[in-house]
N, C-alpha and C. Protein backbone atom coordinates (compact mmCIF):
# COMPACT_ATOMS: atom_id res chain seq x y z
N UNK A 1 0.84 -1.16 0.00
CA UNK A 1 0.00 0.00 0.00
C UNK A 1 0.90 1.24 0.00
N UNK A 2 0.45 2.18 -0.93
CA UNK A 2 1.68 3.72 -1.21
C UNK A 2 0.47 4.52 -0.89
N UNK A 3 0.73 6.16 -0.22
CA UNK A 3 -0.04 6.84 -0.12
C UNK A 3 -1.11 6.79 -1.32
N UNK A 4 -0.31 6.91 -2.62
CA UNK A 4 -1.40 7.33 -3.74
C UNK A 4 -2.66 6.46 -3.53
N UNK A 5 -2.46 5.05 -2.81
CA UNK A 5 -3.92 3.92 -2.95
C UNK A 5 -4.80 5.04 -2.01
N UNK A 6 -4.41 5.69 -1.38
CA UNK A 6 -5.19 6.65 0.11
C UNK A 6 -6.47 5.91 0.90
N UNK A 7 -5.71 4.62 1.07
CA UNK A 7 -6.19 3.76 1.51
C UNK A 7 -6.07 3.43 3.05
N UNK A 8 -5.56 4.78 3.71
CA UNK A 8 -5.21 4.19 4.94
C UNK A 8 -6.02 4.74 6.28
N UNK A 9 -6.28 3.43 7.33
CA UNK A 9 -7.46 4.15 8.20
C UNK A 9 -7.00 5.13 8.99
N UNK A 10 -5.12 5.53 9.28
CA UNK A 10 -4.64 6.61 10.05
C UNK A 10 -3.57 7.20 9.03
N UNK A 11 -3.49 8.85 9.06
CA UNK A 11 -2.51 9.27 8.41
C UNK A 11 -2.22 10.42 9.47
N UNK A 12 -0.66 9.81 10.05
CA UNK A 12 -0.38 11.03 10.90
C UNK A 12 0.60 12.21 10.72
N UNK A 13 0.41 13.09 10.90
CA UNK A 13 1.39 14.35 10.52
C UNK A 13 1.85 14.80 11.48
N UNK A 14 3.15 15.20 11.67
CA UNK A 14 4.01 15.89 12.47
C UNK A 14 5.54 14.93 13.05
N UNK A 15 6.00 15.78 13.92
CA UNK A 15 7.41 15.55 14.49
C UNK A 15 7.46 14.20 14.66
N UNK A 16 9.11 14.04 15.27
CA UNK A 16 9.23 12.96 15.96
C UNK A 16 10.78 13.27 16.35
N UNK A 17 11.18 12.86 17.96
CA UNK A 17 12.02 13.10 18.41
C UNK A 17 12.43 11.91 19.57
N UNK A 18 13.88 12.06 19.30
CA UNK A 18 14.51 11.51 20.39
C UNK A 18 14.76 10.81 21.67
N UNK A 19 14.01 11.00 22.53
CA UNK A 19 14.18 10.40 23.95
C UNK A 19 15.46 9.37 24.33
N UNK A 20 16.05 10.30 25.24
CA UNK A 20 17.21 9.71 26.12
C UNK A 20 16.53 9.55 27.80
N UNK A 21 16.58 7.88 27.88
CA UNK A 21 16.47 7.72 29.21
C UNK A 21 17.25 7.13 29.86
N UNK A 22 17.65 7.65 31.54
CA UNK A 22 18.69 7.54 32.50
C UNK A 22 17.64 5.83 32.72
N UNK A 23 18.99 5.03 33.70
CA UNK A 23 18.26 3.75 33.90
C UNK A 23 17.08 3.70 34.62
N UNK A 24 16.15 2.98 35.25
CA UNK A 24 14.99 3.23 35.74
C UNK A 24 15.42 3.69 36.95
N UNK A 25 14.67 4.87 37.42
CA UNK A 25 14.84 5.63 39.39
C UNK A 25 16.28 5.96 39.25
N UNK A 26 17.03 6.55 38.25
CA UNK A 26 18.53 7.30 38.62
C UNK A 26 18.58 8.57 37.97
N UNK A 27 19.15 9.47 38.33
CA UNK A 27 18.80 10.70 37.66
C UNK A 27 19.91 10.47 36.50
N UNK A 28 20.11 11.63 35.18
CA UNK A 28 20.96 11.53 34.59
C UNK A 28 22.82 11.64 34.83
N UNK A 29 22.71 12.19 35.82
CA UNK A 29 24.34 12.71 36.55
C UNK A 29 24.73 11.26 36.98
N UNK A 30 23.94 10.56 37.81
CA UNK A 30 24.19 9.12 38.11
C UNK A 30 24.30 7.78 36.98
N UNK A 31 23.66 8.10 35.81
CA UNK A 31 23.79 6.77 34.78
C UNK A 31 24.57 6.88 34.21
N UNK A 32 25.70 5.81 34.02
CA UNK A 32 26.16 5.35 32.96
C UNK A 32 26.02 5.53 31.90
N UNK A 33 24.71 5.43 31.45
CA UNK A 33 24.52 4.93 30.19
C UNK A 33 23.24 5.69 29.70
N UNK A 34 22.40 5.91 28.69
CA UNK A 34 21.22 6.50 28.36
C UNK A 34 20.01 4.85 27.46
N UNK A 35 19.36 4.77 27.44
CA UNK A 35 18.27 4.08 26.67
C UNK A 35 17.98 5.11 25.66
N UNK A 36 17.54 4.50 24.81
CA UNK A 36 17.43 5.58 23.12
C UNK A 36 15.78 5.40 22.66
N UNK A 37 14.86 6.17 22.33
CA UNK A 37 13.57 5.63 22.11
C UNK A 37 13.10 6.93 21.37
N UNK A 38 12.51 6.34 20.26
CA UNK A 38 11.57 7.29 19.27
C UNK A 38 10.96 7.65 20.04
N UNK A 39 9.85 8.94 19.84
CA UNK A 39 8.96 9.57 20.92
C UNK A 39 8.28 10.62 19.90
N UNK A 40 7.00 11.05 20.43
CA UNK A 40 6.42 11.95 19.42
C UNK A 40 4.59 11.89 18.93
N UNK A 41 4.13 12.25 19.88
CA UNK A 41 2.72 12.28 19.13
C UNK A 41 1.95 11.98 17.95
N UNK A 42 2.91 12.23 16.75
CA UNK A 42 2.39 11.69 15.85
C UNK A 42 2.74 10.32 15.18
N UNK A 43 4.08 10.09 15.33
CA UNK A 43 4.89 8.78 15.03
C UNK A 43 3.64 7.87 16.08
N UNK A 44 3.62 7.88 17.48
CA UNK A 44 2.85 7.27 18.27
C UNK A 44 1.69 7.08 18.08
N UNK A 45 0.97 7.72 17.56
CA UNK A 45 -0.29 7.56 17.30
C UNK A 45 -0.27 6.51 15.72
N UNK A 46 0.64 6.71 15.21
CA UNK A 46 0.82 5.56 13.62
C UNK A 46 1.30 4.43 14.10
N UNK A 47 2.41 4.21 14.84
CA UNK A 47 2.19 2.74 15.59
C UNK A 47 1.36 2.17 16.33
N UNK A 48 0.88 3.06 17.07
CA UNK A 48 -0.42 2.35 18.04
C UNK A 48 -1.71 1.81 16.88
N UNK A 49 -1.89 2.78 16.03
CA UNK A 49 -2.93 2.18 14.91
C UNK A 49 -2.79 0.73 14.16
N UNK A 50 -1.05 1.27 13.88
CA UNK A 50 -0.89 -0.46 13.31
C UNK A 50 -1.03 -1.21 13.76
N UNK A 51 -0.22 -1.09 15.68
CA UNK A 51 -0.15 -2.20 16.16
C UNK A 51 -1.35 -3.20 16.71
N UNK A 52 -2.40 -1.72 16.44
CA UNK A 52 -4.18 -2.83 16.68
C UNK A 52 -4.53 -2.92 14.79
N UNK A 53 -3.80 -2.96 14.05
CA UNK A 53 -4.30 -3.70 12.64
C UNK A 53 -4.91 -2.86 12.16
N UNK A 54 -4.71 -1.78 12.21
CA UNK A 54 -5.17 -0.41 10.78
C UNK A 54 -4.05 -0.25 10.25
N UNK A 55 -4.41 0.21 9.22
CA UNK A 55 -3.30 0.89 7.99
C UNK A 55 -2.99 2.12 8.48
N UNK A 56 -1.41 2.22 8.65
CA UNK A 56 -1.27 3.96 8.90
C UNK A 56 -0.18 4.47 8.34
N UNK A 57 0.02 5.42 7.78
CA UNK A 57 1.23 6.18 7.37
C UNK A 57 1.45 7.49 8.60
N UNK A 58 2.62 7.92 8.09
CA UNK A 58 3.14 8.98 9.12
C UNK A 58 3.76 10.09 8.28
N UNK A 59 3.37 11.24 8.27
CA UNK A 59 4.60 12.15 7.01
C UNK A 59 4.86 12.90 7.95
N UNK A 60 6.02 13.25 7.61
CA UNK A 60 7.25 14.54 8.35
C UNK A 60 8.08 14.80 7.59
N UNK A 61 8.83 15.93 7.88
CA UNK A 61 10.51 15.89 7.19
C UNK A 61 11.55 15.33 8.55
N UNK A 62 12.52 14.58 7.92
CA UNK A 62 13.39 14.12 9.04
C UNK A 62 14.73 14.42 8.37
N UNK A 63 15.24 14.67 9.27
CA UNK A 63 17.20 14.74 8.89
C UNK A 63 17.79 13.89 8.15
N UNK A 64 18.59 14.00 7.38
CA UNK A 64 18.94 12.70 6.53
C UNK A 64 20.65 12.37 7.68
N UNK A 65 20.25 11.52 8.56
CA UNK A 65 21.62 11.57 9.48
C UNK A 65 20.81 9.81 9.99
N UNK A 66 21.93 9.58 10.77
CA UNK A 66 21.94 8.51 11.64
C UNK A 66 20.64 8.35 12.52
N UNK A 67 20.38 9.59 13.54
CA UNK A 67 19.36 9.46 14.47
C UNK A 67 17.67 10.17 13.18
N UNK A 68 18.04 10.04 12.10
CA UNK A 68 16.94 10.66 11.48
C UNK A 68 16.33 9.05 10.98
N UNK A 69 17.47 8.39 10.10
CA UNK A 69 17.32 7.21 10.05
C UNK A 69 16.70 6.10 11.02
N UNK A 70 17.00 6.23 11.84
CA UNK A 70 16.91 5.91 13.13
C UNK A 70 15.38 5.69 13.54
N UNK A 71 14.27 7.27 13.78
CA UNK A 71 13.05 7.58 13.66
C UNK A 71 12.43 6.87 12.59
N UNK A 72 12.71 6.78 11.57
CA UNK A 72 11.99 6.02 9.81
C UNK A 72 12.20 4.34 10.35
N UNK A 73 13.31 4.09 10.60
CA UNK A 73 13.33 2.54 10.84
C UNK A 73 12.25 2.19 12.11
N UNK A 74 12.29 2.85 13.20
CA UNK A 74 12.07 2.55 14.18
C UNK A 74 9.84 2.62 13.37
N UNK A 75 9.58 3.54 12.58
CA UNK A 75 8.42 3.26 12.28
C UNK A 75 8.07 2.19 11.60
N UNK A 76 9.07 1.95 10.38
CA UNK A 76 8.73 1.02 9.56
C UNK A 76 8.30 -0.53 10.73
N UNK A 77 9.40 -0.51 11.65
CA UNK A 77 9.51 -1.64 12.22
C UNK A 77 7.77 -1.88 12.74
N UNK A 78 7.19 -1.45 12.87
CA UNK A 78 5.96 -1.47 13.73
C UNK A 78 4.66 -1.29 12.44
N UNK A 79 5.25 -1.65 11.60
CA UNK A 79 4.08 -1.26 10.50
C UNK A 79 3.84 -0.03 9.74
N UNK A 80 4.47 1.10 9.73
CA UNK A 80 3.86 1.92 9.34
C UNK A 80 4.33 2.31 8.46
N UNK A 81 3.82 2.89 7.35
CA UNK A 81 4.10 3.40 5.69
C UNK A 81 4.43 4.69 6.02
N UNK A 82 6.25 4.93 5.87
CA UNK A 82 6.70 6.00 5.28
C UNK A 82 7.02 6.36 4.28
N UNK A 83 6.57 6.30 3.05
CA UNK A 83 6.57 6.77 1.82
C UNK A 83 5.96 7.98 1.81
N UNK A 84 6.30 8.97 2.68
CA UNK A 84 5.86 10.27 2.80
C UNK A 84 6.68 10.74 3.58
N UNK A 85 7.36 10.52 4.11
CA UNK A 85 8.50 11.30 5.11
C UNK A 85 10.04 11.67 4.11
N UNK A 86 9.57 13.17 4.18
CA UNK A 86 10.51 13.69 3.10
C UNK A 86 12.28 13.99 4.32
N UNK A 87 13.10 13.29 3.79
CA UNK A 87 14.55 13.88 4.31
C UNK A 87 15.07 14.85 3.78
N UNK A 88 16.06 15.47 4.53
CA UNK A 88 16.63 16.88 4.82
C UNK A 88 17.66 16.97 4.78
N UNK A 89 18.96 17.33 4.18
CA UNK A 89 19.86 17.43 5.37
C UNK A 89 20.01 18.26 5.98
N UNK A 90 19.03 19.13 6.19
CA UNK A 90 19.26 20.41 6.81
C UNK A 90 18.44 20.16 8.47
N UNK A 91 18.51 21.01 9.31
CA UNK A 91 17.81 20.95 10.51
C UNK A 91 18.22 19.18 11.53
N UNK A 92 17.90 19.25 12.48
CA UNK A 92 18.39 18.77 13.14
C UNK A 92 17.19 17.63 14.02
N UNK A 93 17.88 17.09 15.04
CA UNK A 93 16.45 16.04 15.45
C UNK A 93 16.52 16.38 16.75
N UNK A 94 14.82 16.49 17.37
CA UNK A 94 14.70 16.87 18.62
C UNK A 94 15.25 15.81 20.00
N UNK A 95 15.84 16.33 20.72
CA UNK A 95 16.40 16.01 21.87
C UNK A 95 15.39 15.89 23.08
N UNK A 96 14.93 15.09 23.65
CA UNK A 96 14.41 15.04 25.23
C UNK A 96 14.72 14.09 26.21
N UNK A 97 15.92 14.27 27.29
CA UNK A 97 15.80 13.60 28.40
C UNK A 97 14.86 13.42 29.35
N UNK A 98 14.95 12.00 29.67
CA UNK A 98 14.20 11.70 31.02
C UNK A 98 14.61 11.12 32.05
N UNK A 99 13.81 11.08 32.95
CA UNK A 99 14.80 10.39 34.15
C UNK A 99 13.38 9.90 34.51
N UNK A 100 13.02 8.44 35.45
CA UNK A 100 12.12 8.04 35.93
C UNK A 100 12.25 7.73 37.41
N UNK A 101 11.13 8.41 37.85
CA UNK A 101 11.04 8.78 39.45
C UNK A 101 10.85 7.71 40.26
N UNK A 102 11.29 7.62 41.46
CA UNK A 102 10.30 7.17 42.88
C UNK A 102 10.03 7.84 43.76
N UNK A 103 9.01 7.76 44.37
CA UNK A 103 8.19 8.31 45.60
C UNK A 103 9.61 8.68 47.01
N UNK A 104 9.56 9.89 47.07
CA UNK A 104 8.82 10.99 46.56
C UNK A 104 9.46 12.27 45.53
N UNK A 105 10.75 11.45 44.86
CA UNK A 105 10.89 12.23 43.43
C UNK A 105 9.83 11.96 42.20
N UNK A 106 9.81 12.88 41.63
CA UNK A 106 8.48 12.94 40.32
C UNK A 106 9.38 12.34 39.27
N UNK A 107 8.96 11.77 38.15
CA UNK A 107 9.38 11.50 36.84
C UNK A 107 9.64 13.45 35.97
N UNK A 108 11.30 13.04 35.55
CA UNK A 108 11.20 14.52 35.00
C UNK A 108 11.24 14.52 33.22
N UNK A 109 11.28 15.27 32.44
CA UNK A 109 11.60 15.23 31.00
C UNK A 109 12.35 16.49 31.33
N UNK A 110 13.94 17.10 30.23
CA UNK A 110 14.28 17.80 30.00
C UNK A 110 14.36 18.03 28.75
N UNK A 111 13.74 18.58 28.25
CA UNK A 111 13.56 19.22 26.85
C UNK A 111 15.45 20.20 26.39
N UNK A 112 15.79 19.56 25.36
CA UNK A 112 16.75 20.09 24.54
C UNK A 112 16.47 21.61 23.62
């Protein structure tokens, strides 16, 4: 299925960014290491469709780089038709850390 069939029961538009997460309950100053995860309202909403068995595409422009690549694979993997996500090499890919809380620290996001 290619957009032109316009056959699909979700077509989502907009961003998609980054997420760096510290290990579970450590802030970032304390981890080692980061976890890497697509993130993004609209990417999310095109996998969740597939993953209950609708047809969905996703269009954006994405970076033509590693972590742009990165976002496109990570959709395809889950079903979803990017034959509409135009690359760039211009502009860059959004950044957001997180750290995940326990009682009585909150879960934080730091926006890049």
């Amino acid at each position: 299925m290619t957009l032109s069939d316009n056959r699909f029961d979700l077509v989502a538009f907009g961003d998609a960014y980054v997420r760096l997460s510290a290990a579970p309950f450590q802030r970032l100053e304390q981890s080692d290491g980061v976890d890497v995860f697509v993130a993004g309202n609209a990417i999310e909403a095109a996998v969740a469709a597939s993953r209950l068995g609708q047809s969905s595409a996703w269009l954006s422009v994405i970076t033509e780089n590693p972590l742009g690549r990165k976002i496109e694979n990570k959709a395809r993997e889950h079903g979803v038709d990017t034959t509409g996500v135009c690359r760039s090499p211009h502009g860059r890919v959004g950044l957001v850390y997180s750290e995940s809380g326990s009682a009585p620290r909150e879960s934080t996001d730091i926006d890049d």
